[in-house]
Protein backbone atom coordinates (compact mmCIF):
# COMPACT_ATOMS: atom_id res chain seq x y z
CA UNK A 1 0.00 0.00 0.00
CA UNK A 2 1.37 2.81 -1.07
CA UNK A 3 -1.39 5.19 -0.14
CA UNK A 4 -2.74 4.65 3.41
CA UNK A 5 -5.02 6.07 6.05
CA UNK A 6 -4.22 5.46 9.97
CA UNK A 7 -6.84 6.14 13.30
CA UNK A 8 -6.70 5.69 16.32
CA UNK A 9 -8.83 6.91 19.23
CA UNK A 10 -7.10 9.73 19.76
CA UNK A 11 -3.96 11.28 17.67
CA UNK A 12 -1.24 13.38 19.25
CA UNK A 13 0.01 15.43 16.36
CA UNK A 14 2.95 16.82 18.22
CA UNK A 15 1.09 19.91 19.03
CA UNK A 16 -2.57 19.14 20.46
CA UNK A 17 -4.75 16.25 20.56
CA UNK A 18 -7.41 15.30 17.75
CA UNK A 19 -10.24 12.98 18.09
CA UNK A 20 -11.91 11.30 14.67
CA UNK A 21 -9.27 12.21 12.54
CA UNK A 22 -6.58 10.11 10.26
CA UNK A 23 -3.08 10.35 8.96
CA UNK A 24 -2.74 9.69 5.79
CA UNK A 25 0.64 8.22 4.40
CA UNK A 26 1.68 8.28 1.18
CA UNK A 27 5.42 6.59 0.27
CA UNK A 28 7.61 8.41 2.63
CA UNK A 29 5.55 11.10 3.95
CA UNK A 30 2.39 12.71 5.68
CA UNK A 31 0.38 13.91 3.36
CA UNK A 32 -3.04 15.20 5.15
CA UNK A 33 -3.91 14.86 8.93
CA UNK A 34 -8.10 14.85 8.46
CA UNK A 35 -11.57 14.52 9.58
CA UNK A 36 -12.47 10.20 9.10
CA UNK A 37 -15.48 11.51 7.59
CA UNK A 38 -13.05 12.94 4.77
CA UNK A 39 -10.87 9.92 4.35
CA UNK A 40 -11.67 8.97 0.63
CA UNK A 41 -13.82 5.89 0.45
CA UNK A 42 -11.43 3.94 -1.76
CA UNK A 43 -8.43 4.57 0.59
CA UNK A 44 -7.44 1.82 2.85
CA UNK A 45 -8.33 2.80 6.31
CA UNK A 46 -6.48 1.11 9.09
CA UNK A 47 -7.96 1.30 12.51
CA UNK A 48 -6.48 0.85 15.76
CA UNK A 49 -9.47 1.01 18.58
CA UNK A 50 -8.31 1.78 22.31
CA UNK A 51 -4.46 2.91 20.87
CA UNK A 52 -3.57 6.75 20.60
CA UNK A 53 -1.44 8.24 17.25
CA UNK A 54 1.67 9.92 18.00
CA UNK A 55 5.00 11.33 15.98
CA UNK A 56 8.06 8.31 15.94
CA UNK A 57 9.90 9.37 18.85
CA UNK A 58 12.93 11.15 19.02
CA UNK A 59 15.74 9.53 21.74
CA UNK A 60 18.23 12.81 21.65
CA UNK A 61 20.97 11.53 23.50
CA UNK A 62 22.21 7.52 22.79
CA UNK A 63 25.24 6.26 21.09
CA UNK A 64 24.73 3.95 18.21
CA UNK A 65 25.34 0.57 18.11
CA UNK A 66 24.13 -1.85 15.17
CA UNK A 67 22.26 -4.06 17.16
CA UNK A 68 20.55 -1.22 18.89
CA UNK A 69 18.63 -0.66 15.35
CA UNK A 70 15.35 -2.88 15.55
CA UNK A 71 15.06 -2.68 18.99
CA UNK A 72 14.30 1.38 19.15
CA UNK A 73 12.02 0.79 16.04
CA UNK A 74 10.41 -2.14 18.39
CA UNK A 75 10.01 0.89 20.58
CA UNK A 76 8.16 3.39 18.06
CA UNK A 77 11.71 5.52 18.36
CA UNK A 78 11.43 6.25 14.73
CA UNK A 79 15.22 8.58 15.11
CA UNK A 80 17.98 8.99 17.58
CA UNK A 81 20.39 11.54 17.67
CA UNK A 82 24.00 9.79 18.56
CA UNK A 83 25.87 11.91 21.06
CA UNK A 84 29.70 10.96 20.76
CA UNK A 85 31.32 8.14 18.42
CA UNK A 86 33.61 7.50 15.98
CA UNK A 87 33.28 10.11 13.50
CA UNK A 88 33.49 7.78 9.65
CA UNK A 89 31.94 5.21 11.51
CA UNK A 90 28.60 7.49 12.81
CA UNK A 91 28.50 9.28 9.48
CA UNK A 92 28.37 5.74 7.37
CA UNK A 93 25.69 5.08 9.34
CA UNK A 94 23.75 8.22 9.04
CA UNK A 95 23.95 7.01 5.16
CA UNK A 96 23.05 3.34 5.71
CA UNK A 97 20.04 3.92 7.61
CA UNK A 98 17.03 3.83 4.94
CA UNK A 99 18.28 0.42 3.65
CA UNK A 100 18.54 -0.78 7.59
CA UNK A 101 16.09 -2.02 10.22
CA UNK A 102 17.08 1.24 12.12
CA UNK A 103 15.78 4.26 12.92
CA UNK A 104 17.20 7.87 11.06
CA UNK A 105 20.01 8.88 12.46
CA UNK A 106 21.63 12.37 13.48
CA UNK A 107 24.86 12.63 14.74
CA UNK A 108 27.41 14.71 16.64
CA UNK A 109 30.81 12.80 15.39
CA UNK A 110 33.08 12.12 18.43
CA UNK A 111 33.61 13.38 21.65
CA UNK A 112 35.85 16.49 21.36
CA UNK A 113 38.04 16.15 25.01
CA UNK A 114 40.65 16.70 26.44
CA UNK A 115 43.78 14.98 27.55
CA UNK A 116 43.36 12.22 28.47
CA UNK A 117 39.77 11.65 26.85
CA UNK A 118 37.19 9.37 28.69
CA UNK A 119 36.34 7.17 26.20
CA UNK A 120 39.87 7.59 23.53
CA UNK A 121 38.06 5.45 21.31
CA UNK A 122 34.86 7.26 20.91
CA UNK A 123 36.69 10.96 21.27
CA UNK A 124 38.82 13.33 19.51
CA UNK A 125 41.54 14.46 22.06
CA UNK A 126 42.53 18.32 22.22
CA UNK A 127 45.11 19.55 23.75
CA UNK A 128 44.87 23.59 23.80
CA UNK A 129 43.15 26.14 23.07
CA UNK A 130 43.68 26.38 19.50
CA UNK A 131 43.78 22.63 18.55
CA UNK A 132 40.02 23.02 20.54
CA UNK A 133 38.97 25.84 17.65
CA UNK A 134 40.47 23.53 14.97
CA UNK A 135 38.74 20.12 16.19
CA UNK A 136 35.43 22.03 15.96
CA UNK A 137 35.52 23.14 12.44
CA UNK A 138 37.01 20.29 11.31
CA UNK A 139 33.95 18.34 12.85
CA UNK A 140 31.66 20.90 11.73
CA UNK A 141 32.61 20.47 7.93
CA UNK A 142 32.77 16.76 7.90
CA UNK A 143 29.05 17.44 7.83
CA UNK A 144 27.60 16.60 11.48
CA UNK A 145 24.27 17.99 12.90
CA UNK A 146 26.00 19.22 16.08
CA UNK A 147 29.24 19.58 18.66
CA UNK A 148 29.60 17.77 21.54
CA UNK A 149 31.81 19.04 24.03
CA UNK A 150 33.34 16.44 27.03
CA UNK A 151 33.89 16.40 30.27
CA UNK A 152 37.93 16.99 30.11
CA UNK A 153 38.19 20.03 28.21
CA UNK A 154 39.55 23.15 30.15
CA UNK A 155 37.24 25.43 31.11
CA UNK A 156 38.82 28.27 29.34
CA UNK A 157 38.46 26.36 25.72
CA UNK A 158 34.23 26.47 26.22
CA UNK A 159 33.71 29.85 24.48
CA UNK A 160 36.17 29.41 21.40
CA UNK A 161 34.63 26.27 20.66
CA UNK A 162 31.16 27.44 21.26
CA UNK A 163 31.85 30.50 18.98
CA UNK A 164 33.44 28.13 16.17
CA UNK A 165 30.51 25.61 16.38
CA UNK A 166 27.99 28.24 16.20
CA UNK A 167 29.54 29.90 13.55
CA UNK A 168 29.50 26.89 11.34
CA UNK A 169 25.74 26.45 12.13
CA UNK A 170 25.38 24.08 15.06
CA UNK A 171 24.12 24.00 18.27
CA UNK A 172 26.84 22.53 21.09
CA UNK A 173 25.92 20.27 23.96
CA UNK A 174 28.10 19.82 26.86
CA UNK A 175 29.10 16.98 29.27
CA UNK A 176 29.35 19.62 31.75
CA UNK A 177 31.59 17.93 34.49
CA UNK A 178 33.83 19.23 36.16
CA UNK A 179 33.63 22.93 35.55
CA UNK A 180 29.39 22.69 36.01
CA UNK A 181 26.44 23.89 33.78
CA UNK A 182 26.54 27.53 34.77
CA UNK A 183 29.92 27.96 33.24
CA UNK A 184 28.80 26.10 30.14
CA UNK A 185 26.12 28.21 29.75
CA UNK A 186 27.73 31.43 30.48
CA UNK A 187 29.94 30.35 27.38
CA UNK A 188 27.22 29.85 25.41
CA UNK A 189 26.47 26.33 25.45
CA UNK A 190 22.68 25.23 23.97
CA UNK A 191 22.60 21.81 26.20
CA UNK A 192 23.55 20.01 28.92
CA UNK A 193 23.55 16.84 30.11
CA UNK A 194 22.94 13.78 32.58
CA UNK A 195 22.79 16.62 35.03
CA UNK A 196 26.29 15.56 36.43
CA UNK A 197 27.63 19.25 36.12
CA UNK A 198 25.43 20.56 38.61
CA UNK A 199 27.86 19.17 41.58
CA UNK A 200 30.05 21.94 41.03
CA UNK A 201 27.53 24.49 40.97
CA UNK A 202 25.58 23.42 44.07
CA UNK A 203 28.46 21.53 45.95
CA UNK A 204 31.44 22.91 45.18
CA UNK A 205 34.07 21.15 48.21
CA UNK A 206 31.91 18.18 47.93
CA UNK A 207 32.96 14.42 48.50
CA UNK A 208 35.27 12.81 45.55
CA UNK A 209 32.77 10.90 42.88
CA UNK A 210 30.53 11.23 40.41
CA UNK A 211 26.71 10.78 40.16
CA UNK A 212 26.70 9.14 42.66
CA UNK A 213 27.68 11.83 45.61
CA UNK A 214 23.87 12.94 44.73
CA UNK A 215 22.89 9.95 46.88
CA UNK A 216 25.07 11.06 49.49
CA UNK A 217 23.26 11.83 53.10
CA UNK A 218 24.54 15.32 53.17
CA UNK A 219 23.32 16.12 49.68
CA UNK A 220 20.21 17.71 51.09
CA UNK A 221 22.02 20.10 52.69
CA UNK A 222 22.40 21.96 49.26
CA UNK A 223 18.71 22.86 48.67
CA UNK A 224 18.79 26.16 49.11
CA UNK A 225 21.67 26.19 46.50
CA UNK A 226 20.04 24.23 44.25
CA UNK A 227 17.55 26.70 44.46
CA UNK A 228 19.81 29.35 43.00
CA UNK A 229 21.19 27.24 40.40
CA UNK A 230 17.96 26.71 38.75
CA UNK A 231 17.37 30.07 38.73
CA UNK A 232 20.40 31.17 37.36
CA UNK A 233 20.17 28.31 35.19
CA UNK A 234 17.06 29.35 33.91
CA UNK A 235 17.99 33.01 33.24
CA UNK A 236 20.52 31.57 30.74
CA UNK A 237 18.46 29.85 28.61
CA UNK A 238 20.38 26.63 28.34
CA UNK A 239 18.33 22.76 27.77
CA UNK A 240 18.41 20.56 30.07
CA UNK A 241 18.72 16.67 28.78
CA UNK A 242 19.08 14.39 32.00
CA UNK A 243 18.87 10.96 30.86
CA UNK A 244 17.14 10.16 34.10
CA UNK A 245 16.79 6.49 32.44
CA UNK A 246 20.50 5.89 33.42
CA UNK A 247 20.42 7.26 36.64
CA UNK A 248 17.47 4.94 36.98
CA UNK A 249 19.45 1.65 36.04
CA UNK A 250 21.87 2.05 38.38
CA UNK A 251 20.08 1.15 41.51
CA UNK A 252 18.16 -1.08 39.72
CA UNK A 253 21.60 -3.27 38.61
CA UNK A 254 23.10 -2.77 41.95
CA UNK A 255 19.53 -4.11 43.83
CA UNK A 256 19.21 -6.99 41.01
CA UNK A 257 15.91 -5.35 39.96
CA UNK A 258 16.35 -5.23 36.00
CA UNK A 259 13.55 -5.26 33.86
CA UNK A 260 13.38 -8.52 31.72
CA UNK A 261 13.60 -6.89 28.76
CA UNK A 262 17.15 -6.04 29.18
CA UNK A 263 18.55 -9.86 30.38
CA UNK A 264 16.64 -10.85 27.14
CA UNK A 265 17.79 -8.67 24.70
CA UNK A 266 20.68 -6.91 25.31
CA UNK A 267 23.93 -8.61 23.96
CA UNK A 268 25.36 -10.39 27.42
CA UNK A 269 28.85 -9.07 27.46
CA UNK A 270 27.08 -5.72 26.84
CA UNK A 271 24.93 -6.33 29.82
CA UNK A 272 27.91 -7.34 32.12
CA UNK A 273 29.64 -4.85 30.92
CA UNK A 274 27.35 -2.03 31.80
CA UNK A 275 26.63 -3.31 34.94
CA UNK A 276 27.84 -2.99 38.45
CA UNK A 277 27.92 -6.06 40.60
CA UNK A 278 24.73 -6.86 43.07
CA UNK A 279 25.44 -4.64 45.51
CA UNK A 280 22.40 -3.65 48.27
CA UNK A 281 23.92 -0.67 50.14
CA UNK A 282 25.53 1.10 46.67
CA UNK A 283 21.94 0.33 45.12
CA UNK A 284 20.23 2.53 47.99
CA UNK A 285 22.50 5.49 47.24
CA UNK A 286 22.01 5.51 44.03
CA UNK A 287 17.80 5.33 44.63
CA UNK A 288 18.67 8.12 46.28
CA UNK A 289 20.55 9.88 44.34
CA UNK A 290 18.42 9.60 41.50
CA UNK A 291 15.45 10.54 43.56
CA UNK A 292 17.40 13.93 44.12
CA UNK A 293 18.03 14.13 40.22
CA UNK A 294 14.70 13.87 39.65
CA UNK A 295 13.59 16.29 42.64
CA UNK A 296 16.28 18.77 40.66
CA UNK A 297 15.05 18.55 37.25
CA UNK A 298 11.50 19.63 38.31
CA UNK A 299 12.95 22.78 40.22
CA UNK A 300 13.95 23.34 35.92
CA UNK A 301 10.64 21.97 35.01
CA UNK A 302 8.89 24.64 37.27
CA UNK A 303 10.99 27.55 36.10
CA UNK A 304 10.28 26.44 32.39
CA UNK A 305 13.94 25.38 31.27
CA UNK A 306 13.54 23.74 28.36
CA UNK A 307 14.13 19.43 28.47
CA UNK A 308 14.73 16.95 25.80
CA UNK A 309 14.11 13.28 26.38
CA UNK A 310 17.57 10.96 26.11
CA UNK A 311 18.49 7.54 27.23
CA UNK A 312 21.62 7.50 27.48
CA UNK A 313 21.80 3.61 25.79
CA UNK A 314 23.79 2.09 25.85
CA UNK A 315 25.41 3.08 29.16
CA UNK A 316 23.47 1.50 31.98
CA UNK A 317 22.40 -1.63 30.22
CA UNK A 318 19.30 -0.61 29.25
CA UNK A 319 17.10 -2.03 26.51
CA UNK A 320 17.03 0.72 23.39
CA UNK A 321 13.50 2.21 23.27
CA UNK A 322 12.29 0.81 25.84
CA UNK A 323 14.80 2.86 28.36
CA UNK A 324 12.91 6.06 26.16
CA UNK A 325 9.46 5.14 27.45
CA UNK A 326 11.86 5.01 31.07
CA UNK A 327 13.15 8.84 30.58
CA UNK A 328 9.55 9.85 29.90
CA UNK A 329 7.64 8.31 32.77
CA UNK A 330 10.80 9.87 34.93
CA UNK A 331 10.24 13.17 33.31
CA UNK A 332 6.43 12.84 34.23
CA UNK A 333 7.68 11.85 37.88
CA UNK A 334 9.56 15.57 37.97
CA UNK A 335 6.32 17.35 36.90
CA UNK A 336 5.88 17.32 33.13
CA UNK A 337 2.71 16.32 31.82
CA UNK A 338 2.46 13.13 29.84
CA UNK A 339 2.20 15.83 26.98
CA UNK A 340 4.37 17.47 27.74
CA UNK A 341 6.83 14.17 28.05
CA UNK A 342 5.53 13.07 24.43
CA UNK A 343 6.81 16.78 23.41
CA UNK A 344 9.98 15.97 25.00
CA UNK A 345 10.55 13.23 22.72
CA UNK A 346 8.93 14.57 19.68
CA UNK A 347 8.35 18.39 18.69
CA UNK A 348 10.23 20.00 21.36
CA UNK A 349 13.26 17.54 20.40
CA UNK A 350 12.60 18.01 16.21
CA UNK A 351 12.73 21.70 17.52
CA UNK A 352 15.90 21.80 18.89
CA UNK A 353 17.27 19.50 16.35
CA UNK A 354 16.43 21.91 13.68
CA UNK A 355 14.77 19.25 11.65
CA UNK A 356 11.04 20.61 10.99
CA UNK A 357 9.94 17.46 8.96
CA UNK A 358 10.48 15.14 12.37
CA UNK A 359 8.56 15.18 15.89
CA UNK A 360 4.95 16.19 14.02
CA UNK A 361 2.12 14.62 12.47
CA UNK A 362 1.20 17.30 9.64
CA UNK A 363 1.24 17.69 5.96
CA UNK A 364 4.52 17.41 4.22
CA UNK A 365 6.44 15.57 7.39
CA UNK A 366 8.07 12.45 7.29
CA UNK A 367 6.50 9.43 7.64
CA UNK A 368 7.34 8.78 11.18
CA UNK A 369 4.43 7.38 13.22
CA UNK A 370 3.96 5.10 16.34
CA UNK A 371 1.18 3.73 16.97
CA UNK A 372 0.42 2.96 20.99
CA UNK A 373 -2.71 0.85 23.42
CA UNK A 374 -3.98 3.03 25.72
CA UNK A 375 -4.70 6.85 26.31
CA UNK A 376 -1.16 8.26 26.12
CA UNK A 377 -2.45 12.00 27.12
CA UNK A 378 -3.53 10.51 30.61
CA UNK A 379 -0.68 8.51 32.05
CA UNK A 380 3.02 7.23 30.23
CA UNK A 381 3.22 3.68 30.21
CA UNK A 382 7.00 2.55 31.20
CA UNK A 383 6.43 -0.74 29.45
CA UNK A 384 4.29 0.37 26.34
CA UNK A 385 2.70 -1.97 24.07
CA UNK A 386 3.42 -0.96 20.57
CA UNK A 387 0.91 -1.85 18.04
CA UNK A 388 2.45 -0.55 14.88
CA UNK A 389 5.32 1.60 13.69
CA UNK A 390 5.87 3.60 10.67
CA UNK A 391 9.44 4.68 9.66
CA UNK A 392 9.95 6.97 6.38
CA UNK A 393 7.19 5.02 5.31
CA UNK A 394 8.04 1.32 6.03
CA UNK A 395 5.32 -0.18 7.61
CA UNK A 396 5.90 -2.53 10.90
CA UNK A 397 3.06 -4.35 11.75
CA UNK A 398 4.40 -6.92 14.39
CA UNK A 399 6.65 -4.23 16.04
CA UNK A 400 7.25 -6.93 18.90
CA UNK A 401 9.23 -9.24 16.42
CA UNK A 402 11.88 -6.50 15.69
CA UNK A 403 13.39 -7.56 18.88
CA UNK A 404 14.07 -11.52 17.24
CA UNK A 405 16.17 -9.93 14.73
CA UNK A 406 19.51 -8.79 17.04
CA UNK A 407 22.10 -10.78 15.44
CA UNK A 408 25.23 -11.50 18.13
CA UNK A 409 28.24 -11.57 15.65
CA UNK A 410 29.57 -8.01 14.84
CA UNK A 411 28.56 -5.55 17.48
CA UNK A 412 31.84 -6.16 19.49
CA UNK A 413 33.42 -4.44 16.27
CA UNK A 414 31.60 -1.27 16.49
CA UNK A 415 33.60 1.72 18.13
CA UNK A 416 31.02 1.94 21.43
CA UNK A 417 31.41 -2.19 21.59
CA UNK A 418 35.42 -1.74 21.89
CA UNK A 419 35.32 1.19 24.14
CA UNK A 420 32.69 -0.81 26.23
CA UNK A 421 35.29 -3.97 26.49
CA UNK A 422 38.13 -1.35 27.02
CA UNK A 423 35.89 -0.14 30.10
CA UNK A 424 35.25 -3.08 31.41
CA UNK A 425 39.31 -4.50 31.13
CA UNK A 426 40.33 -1.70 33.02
CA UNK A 427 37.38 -1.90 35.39
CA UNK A 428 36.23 1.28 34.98
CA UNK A 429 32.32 2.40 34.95
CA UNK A 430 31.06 4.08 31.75
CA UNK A 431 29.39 7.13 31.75
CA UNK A 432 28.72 8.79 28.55
């Protein structure tokens, strides 16, 4: 069928809600969002009772792995926007997708660092201030759709590179440890995230770590701090992307609590690899610590910073897709409406992205379409049941079965699989 009408009870459009109305499809595009009385009688009409219409989803912060493909598209996460890897790799992909079982992909190239980078395999290391200038427009022009900036690169480099991205045409997002969000965004950063940076805003002599000094007892002791921060974070205008999902799976890997789709479907080095050891007491920090996070991101919420929806997969071990549908029942938990999660992950994202044919159901946009059982306007389901998926197009009927077609042989090759088994041979825990 090349020409094709969809319904559903209701139809999230990106923007509002519509009841009694259809999308029409036609090859890889929308082509009318209208009245079912003024679907043409000789179009096929294909109804979905009890489900709700929405845009493909949008996961703006992952990093791409081949096996990953079918399993976001199993999800209704119709394009992801990778966030750091190896720059030919990342871009062959970008061109392979249409003949793939993957979703469209945008990309950042690598991790621009410094010295020594996090993840060498994944990042482009910089060593001054000039070589930082340089590593941005030489990103820039191998034809990416944005910078990403990492946690080692001296403070003092932010605002060259920011000026070089921007003048080239793209937005930069930060990994804003250790110099912290409000000196990202002073420099003129567009994005930050896992909210990691905000430790050295709101606890500057605090405890050695990472993430996880959030669960720490004395964290509450920074509220009225965090208070500020907001504030001053909202005055500058910077978008917050928190990948709460991987916060999330921490205390669930550490407590032994992992969802089922994950042992199932994730590759099993990938799993062990992304996962700390059973550990009770570490699983309670982190529980609390992302209980804070999400506490934090609603003081944002409430002072209207802008958020995007990311996973963060594969860091975590969390199922692709599924760990989307995660972020946006955690983004409901801070205080978004389900709406306004769906936004999150669809216009608001497109938005920011800069790529008007994505995140909306309306005339002349891609063909991107998920379609969902139950009312997704009153409550986000964490484990949704997908009933159909549309990509550029391509019509998956049995989303479900996308999941059957992982294959193991080859992932270990790609640049996030090596930096994964580098990680785990030196015994270090990935964050990305």
């Amino acid at each position: 069928m090349s020409v094709r009408a969809y319904s559903a009870d209701r139809i999230y459009d990106g923007d509002t809600v519509l009841h009694d109305h259809a999308v029409i499809v036609e090859g890889d595009s929308i082509t009318g969002l209208v009245k079912l009385n003024a679907v043409p009688s000789d179009l096929p009409l294909i109804r979905h009772p009890g489900c709700t219409i929405i845009p493909g989803l949008i996961d703006t912060h992952m990093h791409f792995m081949r096996w990953q493909g079918p399993a976001f598209l199993a999800y209704g996460v119709t394009t992801v926007r990778d966030t750091g890897n190896d720059l030919d790799w990342i871009l062959q992909c970008r061109e392979a997708w249409p003949k793939e079982t993957w979703p469209r992909i945008l990309c950042m190239g690598p991790l621009l660092d410094g010295d020594p980078p996090g993840h060498p395999l994944v990042a482009r290391t910089i060593t001054d201030v000039d070589a930082a200038a340089v590593a941005v427009r030489e990103t820039a022009s191998s034809g990416v759709d944005a910078i990403k900036l990492y946690a080692s690169i001296a403070a003092e480099w932010i605002a060259p590179m920011v000026e070089a991205s921007h003048a080239a045409g793209l937005k930069v997002s930060m990994h804003c440890l250790p110099h912290g969000v409000l000196v990202a965004g002073r420099a003129g950063v567009d994005e930050f995230y896992h909210l990691d940076g905000i430790l050295a805003d709101v606890w500057p002599d605090r405890p050695s770590g990472w993430l996880y000094v959030w669960g720490d007892q004395d964290f509450c002791q920074t509220w009225d701090r965090q208070l500020q921060v907001a504030d001053e974070i909202a005055e500058l205008g910077i978008v917050s992307t928190p990948t709460l999902a991987y916060w999330d799976s921490q205390w669930r890997r550490r407590l032994q609590d992992p969802y089922d789709e994950e042992s199932r479907f994730v590759p099993g080095d990938l799993l062990t690899w992304s996962s700390a050891d059973p550990d009770p007491e570490t699983g309670e920090v982190w529980r609390r610590a992302t209980e804070a996070a999400v506490r934090f991101q609603g003081l944002l919420l409430e002072r209207d910073v802008p958020v995007l929806a990311g996973s963060d997969t594969p860091c975590g071990g969390i199922l692709p897709g599924q760990s989307l549908w995660r972020e946006l029942t955690l983004l409901v938990e801070a205080g978004l409406s389900p709406l306004g999660a769906l936004r999150a992950a669809t216009s608001d994202a497109a938005d920011f992205c800069e790529r008007p044919e994505l995140g909306r159901l309306r005339t002349g946009s891609a063909a991107d379409i998920a379609i969902v059982r139950g009312d997704l306007t009153a409550t986000i389901p964490d484990q949704p049941e997908i009933e159909h998926v549309v990509r550029a197009g391509v019509d998956y009927d049995q989303p479900a079965a996308l999941l059957q077609e992982f294959h193991d042989s080859g992932w270990r090759d790609d640049p996030w699989g090596r930096q994964m088994a580098l990680h785990w041979a030196k015994r270090i825990s990935p964050k990305a």
